[in-house]
Protein backbone atom coordinates (compact mmCIF):
# COMPACT_ATOMS: atom_id res chain seq x y z
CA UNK A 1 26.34 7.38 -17.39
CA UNK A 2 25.88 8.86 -14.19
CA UNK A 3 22.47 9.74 -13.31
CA UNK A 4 20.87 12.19 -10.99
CA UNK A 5 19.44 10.42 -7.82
CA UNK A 6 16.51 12.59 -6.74
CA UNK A 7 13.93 12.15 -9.81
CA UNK A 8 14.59 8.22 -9.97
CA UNK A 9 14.15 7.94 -6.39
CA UNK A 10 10.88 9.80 -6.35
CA UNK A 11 9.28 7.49 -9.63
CA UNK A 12 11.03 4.47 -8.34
CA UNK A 13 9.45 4.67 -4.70
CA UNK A 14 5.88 5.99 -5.39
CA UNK A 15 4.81 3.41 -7.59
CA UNK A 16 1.33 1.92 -6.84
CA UNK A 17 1.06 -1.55 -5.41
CA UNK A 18 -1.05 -2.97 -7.97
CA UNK A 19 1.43 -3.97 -10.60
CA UNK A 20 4.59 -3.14 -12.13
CA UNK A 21 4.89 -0.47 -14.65
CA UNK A 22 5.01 -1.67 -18.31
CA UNK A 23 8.70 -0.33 -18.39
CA UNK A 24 10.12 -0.95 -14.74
CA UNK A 25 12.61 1.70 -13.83
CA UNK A 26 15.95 1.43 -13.89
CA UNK A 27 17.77 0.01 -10.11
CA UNK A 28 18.42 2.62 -7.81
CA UNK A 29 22.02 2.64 -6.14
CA UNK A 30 21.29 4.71 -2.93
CA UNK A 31 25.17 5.45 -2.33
CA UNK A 32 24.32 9.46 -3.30
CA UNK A 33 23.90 11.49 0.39
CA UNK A 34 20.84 13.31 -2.02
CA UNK A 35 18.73 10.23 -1.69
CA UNK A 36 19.09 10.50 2.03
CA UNK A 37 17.98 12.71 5.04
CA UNK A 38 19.34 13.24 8.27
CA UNK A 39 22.55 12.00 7.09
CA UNK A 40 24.80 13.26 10.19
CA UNK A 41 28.32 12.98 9.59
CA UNK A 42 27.79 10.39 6.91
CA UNK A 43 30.24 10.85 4.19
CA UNK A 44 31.92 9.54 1.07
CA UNK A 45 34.91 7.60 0.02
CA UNK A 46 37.08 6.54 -2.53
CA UNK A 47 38.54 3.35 -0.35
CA UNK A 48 37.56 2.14 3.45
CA UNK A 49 39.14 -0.56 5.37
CA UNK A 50 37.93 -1.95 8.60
CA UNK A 51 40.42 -3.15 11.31
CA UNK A 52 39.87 -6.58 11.70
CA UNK A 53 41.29 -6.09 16.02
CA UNK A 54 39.22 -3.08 17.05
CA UNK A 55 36.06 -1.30 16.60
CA UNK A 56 37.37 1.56 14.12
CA UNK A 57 38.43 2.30 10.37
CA UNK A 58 41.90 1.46 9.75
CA UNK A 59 42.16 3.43 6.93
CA UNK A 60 40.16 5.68 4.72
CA UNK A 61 40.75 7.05 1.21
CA UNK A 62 39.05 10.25 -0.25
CA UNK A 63 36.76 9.54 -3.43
CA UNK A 64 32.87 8.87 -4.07
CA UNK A 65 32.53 4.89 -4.42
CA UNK A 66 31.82 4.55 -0.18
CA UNK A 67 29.28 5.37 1.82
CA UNK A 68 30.12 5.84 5.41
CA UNK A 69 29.29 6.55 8.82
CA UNK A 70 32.18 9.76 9.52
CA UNK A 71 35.65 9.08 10.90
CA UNK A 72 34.36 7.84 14.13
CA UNK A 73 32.05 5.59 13.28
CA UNK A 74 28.78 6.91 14.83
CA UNK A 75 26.29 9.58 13.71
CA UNK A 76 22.37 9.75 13.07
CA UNK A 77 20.79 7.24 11.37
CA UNK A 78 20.02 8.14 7.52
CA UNK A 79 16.87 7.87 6.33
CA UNK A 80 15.26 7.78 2.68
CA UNK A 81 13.37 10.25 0.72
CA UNK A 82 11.55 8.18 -1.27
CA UNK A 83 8.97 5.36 0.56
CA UNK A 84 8.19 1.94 -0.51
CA UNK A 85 6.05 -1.05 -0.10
CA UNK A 86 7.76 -4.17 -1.27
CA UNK A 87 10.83 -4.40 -2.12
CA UNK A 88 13.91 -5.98 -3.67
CA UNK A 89 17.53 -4.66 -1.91
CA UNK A 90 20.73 -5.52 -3.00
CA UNK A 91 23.23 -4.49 -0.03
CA UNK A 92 26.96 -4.65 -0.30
CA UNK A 93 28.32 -3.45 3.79
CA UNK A 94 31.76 -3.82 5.39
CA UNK A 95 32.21 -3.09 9.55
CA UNK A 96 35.02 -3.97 11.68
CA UNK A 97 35.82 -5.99 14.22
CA UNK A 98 32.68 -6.02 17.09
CA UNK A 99 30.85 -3.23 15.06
CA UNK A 100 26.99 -2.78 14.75
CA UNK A 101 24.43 -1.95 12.00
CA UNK A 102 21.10 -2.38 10.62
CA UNK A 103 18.44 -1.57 8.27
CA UNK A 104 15.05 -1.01 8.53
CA UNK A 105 12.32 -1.50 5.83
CA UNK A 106 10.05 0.42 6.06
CA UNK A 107 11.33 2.12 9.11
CA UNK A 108 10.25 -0.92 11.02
CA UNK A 109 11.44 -3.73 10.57
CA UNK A 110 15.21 -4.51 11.04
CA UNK A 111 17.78 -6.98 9.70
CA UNK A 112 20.66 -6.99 11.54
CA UNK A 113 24.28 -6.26 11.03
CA UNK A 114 26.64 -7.49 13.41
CA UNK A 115 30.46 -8.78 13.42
CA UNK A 116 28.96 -12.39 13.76
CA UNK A 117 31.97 -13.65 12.35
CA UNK A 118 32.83 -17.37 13.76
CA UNK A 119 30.17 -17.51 15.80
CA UNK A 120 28.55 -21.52 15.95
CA UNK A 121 24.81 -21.87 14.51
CA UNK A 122 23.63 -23.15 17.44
CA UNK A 123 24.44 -20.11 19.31
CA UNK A 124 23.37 -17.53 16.86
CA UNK A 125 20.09 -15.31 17.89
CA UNK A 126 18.07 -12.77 16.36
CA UNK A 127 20.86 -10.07 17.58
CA UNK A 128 23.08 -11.53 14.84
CA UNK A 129 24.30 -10.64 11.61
CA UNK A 130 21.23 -11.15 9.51
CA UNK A 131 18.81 -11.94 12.44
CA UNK A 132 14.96 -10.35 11.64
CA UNK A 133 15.26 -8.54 14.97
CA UNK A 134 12.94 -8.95 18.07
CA UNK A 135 10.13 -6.89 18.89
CA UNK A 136 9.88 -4.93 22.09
CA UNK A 137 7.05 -4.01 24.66
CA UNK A 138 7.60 -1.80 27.46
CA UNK A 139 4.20 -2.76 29.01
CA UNK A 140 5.27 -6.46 29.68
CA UNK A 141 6.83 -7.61 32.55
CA UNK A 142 10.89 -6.90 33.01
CA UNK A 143 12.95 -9.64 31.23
CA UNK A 144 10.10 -10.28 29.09
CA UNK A 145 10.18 -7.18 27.13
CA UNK A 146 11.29 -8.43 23.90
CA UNK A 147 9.79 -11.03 22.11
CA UNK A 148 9.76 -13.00 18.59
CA UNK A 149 12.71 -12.12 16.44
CA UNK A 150 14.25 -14.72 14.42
CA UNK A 151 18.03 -15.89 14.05
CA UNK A 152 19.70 -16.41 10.86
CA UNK A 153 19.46 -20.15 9.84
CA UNK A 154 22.98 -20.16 9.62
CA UNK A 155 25.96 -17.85 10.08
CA UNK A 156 27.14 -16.71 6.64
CA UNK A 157 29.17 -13.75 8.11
CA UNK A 158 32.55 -13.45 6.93
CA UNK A 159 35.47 -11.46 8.97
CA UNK A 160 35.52 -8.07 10.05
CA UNK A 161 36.65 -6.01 7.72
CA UNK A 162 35.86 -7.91 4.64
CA UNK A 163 32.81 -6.86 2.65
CA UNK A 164 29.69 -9.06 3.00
CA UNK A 165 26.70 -8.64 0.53
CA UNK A 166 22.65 -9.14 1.54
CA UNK A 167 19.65 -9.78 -0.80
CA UNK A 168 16.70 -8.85 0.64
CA UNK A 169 12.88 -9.98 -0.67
CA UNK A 170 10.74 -7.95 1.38
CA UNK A 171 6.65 -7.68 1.45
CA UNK A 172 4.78 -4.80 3.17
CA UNK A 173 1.66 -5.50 5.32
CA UNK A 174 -1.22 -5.39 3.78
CA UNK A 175 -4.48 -3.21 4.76
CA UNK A 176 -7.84 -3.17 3.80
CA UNK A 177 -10.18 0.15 2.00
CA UNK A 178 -10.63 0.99 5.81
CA UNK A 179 -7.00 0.85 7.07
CA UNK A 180 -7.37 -1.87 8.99
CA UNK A 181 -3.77 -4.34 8.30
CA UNK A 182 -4.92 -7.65 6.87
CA UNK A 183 -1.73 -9.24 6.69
CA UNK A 184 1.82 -8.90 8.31
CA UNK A 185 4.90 -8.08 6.85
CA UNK A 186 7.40 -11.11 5.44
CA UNK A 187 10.99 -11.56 4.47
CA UNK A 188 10.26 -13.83 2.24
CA UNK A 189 13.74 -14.92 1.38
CA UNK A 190 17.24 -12.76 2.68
CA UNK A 191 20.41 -14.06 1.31
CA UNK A 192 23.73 -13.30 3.06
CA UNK A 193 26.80 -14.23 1.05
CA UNK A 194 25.59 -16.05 -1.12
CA UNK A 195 23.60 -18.15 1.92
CA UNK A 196 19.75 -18.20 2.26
CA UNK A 197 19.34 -17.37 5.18
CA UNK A 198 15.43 -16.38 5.86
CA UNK A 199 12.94 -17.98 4.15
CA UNK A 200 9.06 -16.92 4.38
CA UNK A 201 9.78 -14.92 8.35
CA UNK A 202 6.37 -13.30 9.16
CA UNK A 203 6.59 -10.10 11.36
CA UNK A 204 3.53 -9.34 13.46
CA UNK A 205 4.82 -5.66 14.25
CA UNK A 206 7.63 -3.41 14.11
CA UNK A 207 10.70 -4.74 15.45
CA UNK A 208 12.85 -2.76 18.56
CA UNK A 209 14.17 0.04 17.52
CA UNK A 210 11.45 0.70 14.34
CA UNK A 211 9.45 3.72 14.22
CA UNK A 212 7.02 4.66 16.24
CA UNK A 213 3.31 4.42 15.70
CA UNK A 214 0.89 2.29 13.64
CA UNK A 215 2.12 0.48 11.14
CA UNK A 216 1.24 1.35 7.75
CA UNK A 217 1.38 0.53 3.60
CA UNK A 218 4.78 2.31 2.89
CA UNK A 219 7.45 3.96 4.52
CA UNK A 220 11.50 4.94 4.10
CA UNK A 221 14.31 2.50 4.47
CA UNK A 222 16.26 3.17 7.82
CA UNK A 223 19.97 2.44 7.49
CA UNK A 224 21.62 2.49 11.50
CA UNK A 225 24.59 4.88 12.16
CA UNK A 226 25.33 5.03 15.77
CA UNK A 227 25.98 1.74 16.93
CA UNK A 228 29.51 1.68 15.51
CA UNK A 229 31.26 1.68 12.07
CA UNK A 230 29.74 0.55 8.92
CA UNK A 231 30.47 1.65 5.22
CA UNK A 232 28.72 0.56 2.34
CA UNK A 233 29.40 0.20 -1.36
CA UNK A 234 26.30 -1.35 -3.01
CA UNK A 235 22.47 -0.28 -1.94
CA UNK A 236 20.29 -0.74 -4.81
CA UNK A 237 16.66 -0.69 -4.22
CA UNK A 238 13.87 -2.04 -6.70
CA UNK A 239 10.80 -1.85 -6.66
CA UNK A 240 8.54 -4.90 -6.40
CA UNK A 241 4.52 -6.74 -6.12
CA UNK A 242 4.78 -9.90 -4.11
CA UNK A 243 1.73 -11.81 -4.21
């Protein structure tokens, strides 16, 4: 049964922090443009298919199962109507060769999706597919400007143009009665492929690239249009309380 995005978005995303509800609501699949704002040239599709030599779409096919970035790969970045504290995602993403992505929790904090593919662990950074991104600060000296960031324990990526799944367990900072934040943010665990591939990452602020501002209890998810093609298939979000 196909169900109409807007009113599940709004009761699965406002929940309060302090518990679940009796009856948790059902998994929202944010594939719908509806669920979305500043969606660009984002579009649907019935079939997409990376090219596995160059940075474009080698083919698409008209339908409603994809969501993608428009024909050339690059538009705004979409962002969610609905805000959230913690969270479970369940991401299903194809790009092609060399291509570029990324989504933000709550606007701030990135994982990264990158054609990683082949790439040795030892050489892997935060910059790669399924790196917790660095943070950035203009103020500090040039070639120092970013900082933290942590790299994927290992490289699950598989090749360009194949599609490559992410499990995100995310927990939002926490603040206290007067607004002052207790506690950062975690990914406490991110599976890529099948792979754990964070495990317990603590972010001490928003990571480059994240919105700007204070950081604060909730906020939208981010997904990253305009670094190159990427198409998903699967974005389910779920609401969560981490301890």
């Amino acid at each position: 049964m196909k169900l109409s995005l807007l009113p599940v978005l709004s009761a699965l995303l406002v929940l309060p922090l302090t518990g679940r509800a009796e009856t948790p609501p059902e998994p929202l699949q944010l594939l719908d443009l509806d669920a979305w704002t500043d969606t660009g040239i984002w579009a649907k599709a019935g079939e997409i298919h990376g090219s596995t030599q160059e940075k474009k779409w080698k083919s698409v096919t008209p339908g409603v199962t994809v969501l993608y970035n428009g024909a050339e790969g690059k538009t705004t970045n979409m962002v969610s109507k609905g805000e959230h504290g913690d969270v479970e995602l369940e991401v299903e993403f194809m790009i092609p060769k060399s291509s570029n992505s990324g989504i933000y929790l709550m606007a701030r904090y990135e994982v990264q999706i990158l054609d990683s593919y082949g790439k040795a662990d030892d050489g892997l950074s935060f910059g790669d597919c399924g790196g917790v991104y660095e943070r950035w600060d203009e103020g500090k000296p040039e070639g120092s400007n970013g900082y933290e960031g942590t790299a994927p324990a290992t490289n699950a990526s598989t090749a360009p143009g194949t599609w490559q799944t992410y499990q995100i367990q995310f927990r939002a900072p926490r603040f206290d009665a007067a607004g002052k934040k207790t506690e950062n943010a975690r990914f406490l665990r991110v599976v890529h492929n099948g792979v754990v591939i964070h495990e317990d990452v603590e972010v001490t602020g928003p990571t480059r690239g994240g919105a700007a501002g204070p950081e604060v209890p909730r906020g939208p998810v981010i997904v990253q249009g305009d670094h190159g093609p990427v198409a998903f298939r699967k974005f389910i979000v779920r609401h969560n309380t981490f301890k």
